[in-house]
C-alpha atoms as a PDB file:
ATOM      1  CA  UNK A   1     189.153  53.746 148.081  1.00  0.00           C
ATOM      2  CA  UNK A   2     191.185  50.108 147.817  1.00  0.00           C
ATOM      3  CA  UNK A   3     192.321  52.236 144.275  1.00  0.00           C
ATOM      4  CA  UNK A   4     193.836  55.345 145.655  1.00  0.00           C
ATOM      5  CA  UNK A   5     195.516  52.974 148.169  1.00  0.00           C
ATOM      6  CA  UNK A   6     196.933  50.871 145.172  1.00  0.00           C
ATOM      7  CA  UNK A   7     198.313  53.638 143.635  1.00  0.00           C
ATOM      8  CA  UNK A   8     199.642  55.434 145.884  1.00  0.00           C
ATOM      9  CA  UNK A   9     201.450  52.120 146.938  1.00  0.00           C
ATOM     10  CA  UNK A  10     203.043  51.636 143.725  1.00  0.00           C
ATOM     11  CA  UNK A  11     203.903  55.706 143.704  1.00  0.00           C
ATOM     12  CA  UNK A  12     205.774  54.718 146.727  1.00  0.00           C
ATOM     13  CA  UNK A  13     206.951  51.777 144.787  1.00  0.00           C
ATOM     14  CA  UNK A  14     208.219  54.119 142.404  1.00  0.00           C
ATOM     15  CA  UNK A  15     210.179  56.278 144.750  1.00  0.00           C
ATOM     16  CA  UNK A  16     212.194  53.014 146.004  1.00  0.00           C
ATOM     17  CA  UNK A  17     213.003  52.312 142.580  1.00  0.00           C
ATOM     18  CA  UNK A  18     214.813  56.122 142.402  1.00  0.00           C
ATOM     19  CA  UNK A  19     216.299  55.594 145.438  1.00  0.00           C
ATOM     20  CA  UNK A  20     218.151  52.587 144.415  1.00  0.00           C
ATOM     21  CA  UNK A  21     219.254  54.290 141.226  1.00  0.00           C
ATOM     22  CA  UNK A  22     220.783  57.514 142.756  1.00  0.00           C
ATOM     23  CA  UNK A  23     222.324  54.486 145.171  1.00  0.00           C
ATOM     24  CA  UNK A  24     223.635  53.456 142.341  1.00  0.00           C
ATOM     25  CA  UNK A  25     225.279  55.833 140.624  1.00  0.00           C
ATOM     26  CA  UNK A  26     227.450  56.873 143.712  1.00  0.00           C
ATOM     27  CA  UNK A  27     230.492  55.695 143.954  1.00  0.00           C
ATOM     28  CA  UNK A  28     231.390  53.428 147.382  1.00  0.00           C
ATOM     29  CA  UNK A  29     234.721  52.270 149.523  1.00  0.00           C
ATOM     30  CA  UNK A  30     233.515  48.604 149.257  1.00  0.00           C
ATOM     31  CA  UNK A  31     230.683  46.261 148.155  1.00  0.00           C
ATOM     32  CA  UNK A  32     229.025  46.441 152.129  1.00  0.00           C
ATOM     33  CA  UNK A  33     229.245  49.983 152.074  1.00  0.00           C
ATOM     34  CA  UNK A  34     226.962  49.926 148.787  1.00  0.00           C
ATOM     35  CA  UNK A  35     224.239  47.792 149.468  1.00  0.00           C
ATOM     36  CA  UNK A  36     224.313  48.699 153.237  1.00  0.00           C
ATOM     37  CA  UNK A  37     223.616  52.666 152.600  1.00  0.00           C
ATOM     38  CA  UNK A  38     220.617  54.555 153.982  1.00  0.00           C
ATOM     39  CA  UNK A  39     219.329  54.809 150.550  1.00  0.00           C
ATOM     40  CA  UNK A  40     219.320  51.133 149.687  1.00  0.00           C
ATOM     41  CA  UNK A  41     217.567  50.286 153.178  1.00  0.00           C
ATOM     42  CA  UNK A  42     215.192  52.686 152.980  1.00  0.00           C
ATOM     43  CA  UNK A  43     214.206  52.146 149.325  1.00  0.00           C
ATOM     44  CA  UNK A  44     213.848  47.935 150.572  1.00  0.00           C
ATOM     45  CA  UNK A  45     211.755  49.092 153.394  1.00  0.00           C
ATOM     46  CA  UNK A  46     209.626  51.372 151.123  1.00  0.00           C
ATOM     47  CA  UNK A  47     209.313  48.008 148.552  1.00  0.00           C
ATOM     48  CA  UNK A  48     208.085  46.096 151.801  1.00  0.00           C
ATOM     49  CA  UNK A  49     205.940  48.494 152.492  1.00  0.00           C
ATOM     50  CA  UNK A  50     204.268  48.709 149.028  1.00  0.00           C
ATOM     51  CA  UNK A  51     203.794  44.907 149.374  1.00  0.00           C
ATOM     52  CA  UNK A  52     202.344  45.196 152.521  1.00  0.00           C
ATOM     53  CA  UNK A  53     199.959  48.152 150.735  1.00  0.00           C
ATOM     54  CA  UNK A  54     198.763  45.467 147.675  1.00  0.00           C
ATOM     55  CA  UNK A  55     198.216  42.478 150.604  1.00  0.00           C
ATOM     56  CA  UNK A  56     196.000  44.380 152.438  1.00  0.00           C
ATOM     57  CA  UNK A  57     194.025  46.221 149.521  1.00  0.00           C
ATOM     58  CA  UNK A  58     193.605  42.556 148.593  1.00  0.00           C
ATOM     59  CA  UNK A  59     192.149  41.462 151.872  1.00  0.00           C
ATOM     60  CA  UNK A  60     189.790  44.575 152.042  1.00  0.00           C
ATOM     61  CA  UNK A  61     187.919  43.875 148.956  1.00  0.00           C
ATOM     62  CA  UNK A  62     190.334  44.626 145.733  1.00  0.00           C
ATOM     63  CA  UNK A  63     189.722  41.872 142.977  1.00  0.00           C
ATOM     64  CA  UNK A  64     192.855  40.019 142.048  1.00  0.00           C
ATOM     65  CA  UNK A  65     192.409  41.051 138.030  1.00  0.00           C
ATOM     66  CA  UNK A  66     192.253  44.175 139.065  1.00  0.00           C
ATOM     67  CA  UNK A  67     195.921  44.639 140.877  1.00  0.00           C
ATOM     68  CA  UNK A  68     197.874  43.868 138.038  1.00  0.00           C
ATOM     69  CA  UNK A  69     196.469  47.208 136.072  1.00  0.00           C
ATOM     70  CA  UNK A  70     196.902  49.426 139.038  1.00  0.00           C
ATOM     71  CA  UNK A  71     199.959  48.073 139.174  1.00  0.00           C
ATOM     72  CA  UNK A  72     201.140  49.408 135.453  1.00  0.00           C
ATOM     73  CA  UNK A  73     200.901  52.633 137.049  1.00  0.00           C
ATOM     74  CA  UNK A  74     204.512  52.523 138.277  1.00  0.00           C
ATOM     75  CA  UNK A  75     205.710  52.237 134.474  1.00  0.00           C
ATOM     76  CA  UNK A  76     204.167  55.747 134.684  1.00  0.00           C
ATOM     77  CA  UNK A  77     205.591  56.897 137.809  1.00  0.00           C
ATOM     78  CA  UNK A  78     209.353  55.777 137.021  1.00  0.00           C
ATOM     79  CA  UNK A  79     210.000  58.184 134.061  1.00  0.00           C
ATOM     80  CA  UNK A  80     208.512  61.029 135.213  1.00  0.00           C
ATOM     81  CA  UNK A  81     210.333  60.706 138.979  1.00  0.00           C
ATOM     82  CA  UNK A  82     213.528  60.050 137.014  1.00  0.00           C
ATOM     83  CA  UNK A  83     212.705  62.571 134.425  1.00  0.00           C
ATOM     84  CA  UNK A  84     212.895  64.882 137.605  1.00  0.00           C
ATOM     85  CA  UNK A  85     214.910  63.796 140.518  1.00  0.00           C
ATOM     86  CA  UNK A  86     217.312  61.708 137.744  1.00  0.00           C
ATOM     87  CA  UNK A  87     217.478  64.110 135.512  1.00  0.00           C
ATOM     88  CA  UNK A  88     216.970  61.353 132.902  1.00  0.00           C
ATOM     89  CA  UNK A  89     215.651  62.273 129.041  1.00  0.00           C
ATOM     90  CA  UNK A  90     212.481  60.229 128.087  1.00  0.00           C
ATOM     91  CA  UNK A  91     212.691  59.639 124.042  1.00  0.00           C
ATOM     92  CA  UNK A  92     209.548  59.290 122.050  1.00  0.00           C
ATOM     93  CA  UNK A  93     209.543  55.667 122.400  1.00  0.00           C
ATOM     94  CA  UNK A  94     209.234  55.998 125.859  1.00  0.00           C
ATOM     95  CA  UNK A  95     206.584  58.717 126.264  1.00  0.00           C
ATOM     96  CA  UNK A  96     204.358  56.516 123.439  1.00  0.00           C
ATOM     97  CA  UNK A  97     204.874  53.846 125.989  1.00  0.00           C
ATOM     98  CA  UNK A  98     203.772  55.847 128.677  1.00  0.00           C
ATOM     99  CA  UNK A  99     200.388  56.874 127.065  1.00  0.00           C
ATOM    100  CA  UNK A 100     199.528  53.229 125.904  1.00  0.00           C
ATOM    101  CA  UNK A 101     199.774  52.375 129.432  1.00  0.00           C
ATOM    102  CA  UNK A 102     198.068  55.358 130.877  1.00  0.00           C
ATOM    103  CA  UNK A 103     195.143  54.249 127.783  1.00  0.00           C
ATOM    104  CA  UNK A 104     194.933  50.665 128.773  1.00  0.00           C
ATOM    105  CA  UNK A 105     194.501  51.577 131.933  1.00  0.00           C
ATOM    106  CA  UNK A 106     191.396  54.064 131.501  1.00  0.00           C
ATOM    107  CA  UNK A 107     190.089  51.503 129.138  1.00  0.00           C
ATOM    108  CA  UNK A 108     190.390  48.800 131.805  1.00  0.00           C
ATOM    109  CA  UNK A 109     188.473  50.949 134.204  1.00  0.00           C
ATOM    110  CA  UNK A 110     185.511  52.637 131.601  1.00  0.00           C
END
């Protein structure tokens, strides 16, 4: 159960990391009005809140080896969410990545 939590901290994670890029690709007034934007805040508090999500899987019972593989995850999550909320292309470099990953991970876990 400490799993799904995991993940679906670091799909969270993931979104944060979106936000901050459509943040950054607007154009702003001034340097404040840039880093002090609803989407910057929100994607810090989501980050927090991922952190908060790995500290207490930790406390419940999650083995420290283990976080660092369900963590990988997000370097699955990113391209795809930018893939479709970016609009971003993913080369074949990339998507070889991504199945490595996704394979290390299964291999970790079977």
């Amino acid at each position: 159960m400490m799993h799904l939590f995991v993940i679906m901290g670091m799909f969270a994670c993931s979104c944060s990391q979106i936000l901050l890029k459509s943040s950054a690709n607007k154009k702003y007034s001034c340097f404040m009005a840039s880093m002090l934007n609803w989407r910057v805040i929100l994607a810090y508090v989501i980050f927090f809140c991922s952190m908060l999500i790995n500290i207490t899987a930790m406390s419940h019972g999650l083995n420290l080896k283990e976080l660092p593989v369900l963590e990988a995850s997000s370097y699955l999550f990113v391209p795809l969410l930018s893939y479709l909320f970016l609009n971003e292309k993913n080369g074949l470099s990339e998507l070889g990545a991504m199945c490595l990953i996704f394979v290390g991970i299964l291999i970790f876990y079977v």
